[in-house]
Protein backbone atom coordinates (compact mmCIF):
# COMPACT_ATOMS: atom_id res chain seq x y z
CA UNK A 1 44.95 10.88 38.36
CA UNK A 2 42.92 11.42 35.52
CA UNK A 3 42.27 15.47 34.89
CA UNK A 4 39.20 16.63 33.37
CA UNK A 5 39.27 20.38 31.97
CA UNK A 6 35.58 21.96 31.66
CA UNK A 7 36.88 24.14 29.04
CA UNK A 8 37.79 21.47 26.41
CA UNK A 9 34.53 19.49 27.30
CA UNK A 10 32.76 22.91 26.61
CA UNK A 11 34.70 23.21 23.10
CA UNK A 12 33.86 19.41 22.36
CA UNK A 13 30.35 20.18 23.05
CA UNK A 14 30.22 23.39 20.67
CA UNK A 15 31.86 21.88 18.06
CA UNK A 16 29.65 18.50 18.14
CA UNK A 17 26.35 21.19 18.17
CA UNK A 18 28.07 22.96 15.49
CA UNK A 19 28.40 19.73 13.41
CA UNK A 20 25.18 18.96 14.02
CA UNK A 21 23.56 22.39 13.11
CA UNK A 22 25.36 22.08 9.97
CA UNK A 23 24.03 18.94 8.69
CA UNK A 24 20.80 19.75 9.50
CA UNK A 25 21.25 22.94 7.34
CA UNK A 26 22.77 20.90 4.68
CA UNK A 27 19.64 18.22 4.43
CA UNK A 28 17.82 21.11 4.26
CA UNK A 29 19.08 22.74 1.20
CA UNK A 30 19.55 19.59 -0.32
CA UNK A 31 15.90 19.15 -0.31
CA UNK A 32 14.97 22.26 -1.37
CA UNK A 33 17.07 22.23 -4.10
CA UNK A 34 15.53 18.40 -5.06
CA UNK A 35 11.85 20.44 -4.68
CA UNK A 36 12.98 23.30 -7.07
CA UNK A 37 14.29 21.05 -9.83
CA UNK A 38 11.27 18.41 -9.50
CA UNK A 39 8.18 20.36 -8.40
CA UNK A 40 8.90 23.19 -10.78
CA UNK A 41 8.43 20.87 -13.86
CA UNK A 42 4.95 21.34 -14.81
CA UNK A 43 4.02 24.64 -13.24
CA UNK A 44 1.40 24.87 -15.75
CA UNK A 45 -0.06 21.75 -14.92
CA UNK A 46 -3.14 23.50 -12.47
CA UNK A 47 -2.67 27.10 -12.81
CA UNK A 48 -5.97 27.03 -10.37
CA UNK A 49 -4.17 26.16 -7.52
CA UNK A 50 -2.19 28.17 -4.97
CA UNK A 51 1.29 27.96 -3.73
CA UNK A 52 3.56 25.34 -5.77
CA UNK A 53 1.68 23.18 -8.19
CA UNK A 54 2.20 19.13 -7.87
CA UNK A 55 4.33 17.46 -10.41
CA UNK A 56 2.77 14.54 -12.28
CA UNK A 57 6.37 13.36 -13.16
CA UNK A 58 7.52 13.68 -9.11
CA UNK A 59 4.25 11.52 -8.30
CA UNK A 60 5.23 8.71 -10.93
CA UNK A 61 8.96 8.88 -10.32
CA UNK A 62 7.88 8.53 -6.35
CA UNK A 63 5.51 5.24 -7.04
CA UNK A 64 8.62 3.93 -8.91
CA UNK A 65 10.89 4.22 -6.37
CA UNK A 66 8.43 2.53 -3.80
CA UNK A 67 7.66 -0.59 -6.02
CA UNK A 68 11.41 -0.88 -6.58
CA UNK A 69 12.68 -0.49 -3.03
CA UNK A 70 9.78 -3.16 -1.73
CA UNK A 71 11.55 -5.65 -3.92
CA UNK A 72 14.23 -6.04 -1.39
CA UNK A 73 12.93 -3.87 1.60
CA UNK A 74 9.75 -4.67 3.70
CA UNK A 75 7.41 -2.15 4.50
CA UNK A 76 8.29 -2.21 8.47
CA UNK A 77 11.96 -1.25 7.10
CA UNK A 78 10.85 1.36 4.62
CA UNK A 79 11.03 4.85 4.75
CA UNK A 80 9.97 7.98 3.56
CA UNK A 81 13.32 9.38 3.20
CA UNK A 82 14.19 6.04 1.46
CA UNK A 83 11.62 6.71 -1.24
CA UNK A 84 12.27 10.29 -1.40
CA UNK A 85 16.01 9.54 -2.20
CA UNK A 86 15.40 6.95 -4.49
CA UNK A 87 12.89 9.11 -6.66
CA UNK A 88 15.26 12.12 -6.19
CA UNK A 89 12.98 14.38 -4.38
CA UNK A 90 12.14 15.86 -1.25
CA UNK A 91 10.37 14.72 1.77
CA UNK A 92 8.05 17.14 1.42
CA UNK A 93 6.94 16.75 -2.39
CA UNK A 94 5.59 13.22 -0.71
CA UNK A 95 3.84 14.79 1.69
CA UNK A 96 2.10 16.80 -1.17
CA UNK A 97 0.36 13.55 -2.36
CA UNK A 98 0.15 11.46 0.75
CA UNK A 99 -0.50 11.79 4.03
CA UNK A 100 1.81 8.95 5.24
CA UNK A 101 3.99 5.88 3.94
CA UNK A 102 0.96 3.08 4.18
CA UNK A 103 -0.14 5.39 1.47
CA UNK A 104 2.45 5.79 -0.76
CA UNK A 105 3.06 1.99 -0.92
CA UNK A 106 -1.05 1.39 -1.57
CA UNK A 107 -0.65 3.82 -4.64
CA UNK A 108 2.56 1.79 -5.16
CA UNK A 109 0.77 -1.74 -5.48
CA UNK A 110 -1.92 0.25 -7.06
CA UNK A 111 -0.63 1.50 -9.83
CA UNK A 112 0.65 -1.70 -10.82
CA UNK A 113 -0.81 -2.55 -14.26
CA UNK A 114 -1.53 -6.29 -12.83
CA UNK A 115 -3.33 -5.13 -10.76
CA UNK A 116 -5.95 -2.60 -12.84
CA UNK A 117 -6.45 -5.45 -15.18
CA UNK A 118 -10.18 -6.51 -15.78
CA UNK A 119 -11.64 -9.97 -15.18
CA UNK A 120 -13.11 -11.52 -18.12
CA UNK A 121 -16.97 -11.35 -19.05
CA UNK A 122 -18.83 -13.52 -16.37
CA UNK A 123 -21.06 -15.79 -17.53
CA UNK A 124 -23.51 -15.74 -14.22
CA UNK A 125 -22.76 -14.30 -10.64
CA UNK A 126 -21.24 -17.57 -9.33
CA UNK A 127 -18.54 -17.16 -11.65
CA UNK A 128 -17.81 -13.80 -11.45
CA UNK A 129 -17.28 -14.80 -7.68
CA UNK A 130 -15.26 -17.63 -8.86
CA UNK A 131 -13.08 -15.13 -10.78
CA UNK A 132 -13.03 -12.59 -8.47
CA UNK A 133 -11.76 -14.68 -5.73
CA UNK A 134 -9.09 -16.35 -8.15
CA UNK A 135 -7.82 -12.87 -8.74
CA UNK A 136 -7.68 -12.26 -4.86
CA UNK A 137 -5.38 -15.69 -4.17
CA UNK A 138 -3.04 -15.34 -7.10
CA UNK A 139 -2.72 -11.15 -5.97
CA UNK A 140 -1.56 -12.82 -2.35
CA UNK A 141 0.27 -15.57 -3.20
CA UNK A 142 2.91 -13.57 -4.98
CA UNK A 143 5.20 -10.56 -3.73
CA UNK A 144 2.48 -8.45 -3.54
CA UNK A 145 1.05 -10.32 -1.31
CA UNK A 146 4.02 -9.90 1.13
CA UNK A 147 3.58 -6.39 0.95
CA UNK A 148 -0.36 -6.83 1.43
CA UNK A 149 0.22 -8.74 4.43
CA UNK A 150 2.86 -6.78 5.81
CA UNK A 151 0.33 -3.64 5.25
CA UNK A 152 -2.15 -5.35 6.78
CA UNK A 153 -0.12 -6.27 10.01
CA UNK A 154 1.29 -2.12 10.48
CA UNK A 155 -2.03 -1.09 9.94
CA UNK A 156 -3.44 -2.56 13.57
CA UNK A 157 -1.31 -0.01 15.40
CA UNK A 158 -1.90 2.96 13.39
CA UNK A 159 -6.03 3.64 12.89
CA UNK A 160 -4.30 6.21 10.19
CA UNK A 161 -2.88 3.13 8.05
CA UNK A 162 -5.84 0.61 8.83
CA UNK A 163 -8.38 3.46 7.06
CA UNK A 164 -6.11 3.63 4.25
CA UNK A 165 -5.56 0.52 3.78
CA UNK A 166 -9.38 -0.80 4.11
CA UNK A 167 -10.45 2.14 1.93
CA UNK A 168 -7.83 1.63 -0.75
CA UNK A 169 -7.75 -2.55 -0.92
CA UNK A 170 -10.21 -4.41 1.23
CA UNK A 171 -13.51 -2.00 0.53
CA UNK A 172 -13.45 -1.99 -3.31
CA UNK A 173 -12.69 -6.28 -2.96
CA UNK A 174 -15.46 -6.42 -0.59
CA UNK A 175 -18.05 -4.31 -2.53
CA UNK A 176 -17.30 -6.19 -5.59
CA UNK A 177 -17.91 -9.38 -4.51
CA UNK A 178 -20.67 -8.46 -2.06
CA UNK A 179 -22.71 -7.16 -5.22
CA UNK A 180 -22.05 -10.21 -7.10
CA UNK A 181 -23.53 -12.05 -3.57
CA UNK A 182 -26.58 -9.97 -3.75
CA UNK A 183 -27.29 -10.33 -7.23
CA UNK A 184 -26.87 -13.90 -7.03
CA UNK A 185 -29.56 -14.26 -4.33
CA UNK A 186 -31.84 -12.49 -6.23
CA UNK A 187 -31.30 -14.50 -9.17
CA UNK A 188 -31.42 -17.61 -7.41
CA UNK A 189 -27.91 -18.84 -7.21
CA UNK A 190 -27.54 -18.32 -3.92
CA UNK A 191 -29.17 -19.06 -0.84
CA UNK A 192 -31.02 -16.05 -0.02
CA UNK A 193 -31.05 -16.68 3.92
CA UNK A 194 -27.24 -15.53 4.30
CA UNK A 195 -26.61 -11.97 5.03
CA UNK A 196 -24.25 -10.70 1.98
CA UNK A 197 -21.46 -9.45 4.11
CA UNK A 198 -21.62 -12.20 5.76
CA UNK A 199 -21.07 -14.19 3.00
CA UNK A 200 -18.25 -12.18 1.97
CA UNK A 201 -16.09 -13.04 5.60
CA UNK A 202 -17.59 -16.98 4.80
CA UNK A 203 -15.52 -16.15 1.29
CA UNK A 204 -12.70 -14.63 1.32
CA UNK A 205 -11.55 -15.62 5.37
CA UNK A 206 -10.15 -18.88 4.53
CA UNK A 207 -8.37 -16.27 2.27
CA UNK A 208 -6.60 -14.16 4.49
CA UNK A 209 -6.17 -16.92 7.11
CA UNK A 210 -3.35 -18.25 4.94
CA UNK A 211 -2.21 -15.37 4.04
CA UNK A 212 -1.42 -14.35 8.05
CA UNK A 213 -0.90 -18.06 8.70
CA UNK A 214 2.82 -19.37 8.81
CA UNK A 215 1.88 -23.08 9.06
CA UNK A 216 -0.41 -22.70 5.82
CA UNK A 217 -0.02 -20.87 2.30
CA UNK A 218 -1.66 -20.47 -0.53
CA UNK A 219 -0.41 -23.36 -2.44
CA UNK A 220 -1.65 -24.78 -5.96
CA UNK A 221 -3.95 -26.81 -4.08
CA UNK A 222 -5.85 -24.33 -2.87
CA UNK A 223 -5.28 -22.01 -5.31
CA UNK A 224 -6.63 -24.37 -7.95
CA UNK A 225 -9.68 -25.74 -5.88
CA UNK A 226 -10.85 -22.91 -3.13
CA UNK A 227 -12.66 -20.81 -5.46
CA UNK A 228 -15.13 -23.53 -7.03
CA UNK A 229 -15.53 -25.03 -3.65
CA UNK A 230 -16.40 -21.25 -1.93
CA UNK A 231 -18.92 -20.63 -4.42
CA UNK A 232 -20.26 -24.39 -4.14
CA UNK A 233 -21.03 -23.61 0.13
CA UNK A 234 -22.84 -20.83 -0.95
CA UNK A 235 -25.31 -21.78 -3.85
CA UNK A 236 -29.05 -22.80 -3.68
């Protein structure tokens, strides 16, 4: 007959609590100890501001670590503690920049310098569409565009992520080609009876429809022929 004494159960239990308690003690020092030797960098940097100042250096060494982890690891998979390990700071120094990971790995893509280059001169509105919509395709139809699509699909459960995300990548793609719409309709290039936002979804759907799309991609086909043809449905 199996015997079962309370009083080593009740030891096991203490001692498993006790473990416990002292890991969580442990993590805890361990990032406080990251904070002191990263945050305490550039205390100079805004002698305005109250409390603990924000390192320049932890921000870049964070954005770092996010671009290199989402070579290998998808953003469903990453995780703040991930990042924070990688860039050798604590949990909390992230939280002193962003307000969650969608975020971080926007700033991430961001801050790539493919990604803050300039299109070349236009010569007329139709082809700064042209260009701008070239830019978008060859942007998804690389690893970014992964990430961009993986963003896009966390975002419709968290309202949090989807306003970061629209804000941060679809708003400043949509103004931008939205003015070049509007401008063309008033210079005569485009039909002037289609509402510009419109015009926008008309563009840039197709888009994003291969992009979510497992049975299509955005292959040199397309990539080499969508933009000209876009711009052709839309001109007077």
């Amino acid at each position: 007959m199996l015997i079962i004494r309370n009083d080593v159960l009740w030891k096991g239990t203490l001692m498993t609590q006790a473990a416990l308690k002292l890991a969580e003690v442990q993590e805890l020092v361990y990032e406080k100890n990251i904070m002191q030797d990263n945050e305490n960098i550039n205390e100079d940097e805004n002698p305005g501001r109250k409390g603990r100042p924000r390192s320049e250096k932890s921000r870049k060494a964070i954005l770092k670590a996010t671009n290199s982890l989402l070579l290998y690891t998808s953003v469903q998979d990453l995780s703040i503690e991930a990042i924070a390990k990688k860039a050798k700071v604590g949990k909390t120094t992230i939280y002193r920049w962003w307000p969650n990971k969608t975020a971080v790995v926007m700033d991430a893509l961001m801050s790539q310098p493919g990604l803050q280059k300039p299109l070349p001169t236009p010569s007329n509105n139709a082809d700064a569409v042209r260009m701008q919509l070239d830019k978008l395709i060859h942007l998804l139809d690389s690893k970014n565009g992964e990430i961009i699509a993986q963003l896009f699909s966390e975002a419709q459960a968290d309202d949090k992520a989807k306003e970061i995300f629209e804000q941060n990548f679809l708003a400043p793609l949509i103004d931008a080609i939205e003015y070049s719409v509007q401008q063309g309709q008033e210079d005569g290039e485009f039909r002037k009876q289609m509402d510009p936002k419109m015009t926008v979804d008309i563009l840039c759907g197709p888009v994003f429809f291969r992009l979510m799309s497992h049975s299509q991609d955005l292959d040199g086909d397309f990539r080499e022929d969508y933009p000209a043809e876009a711009v052709r449905l839309i001109s007077a």
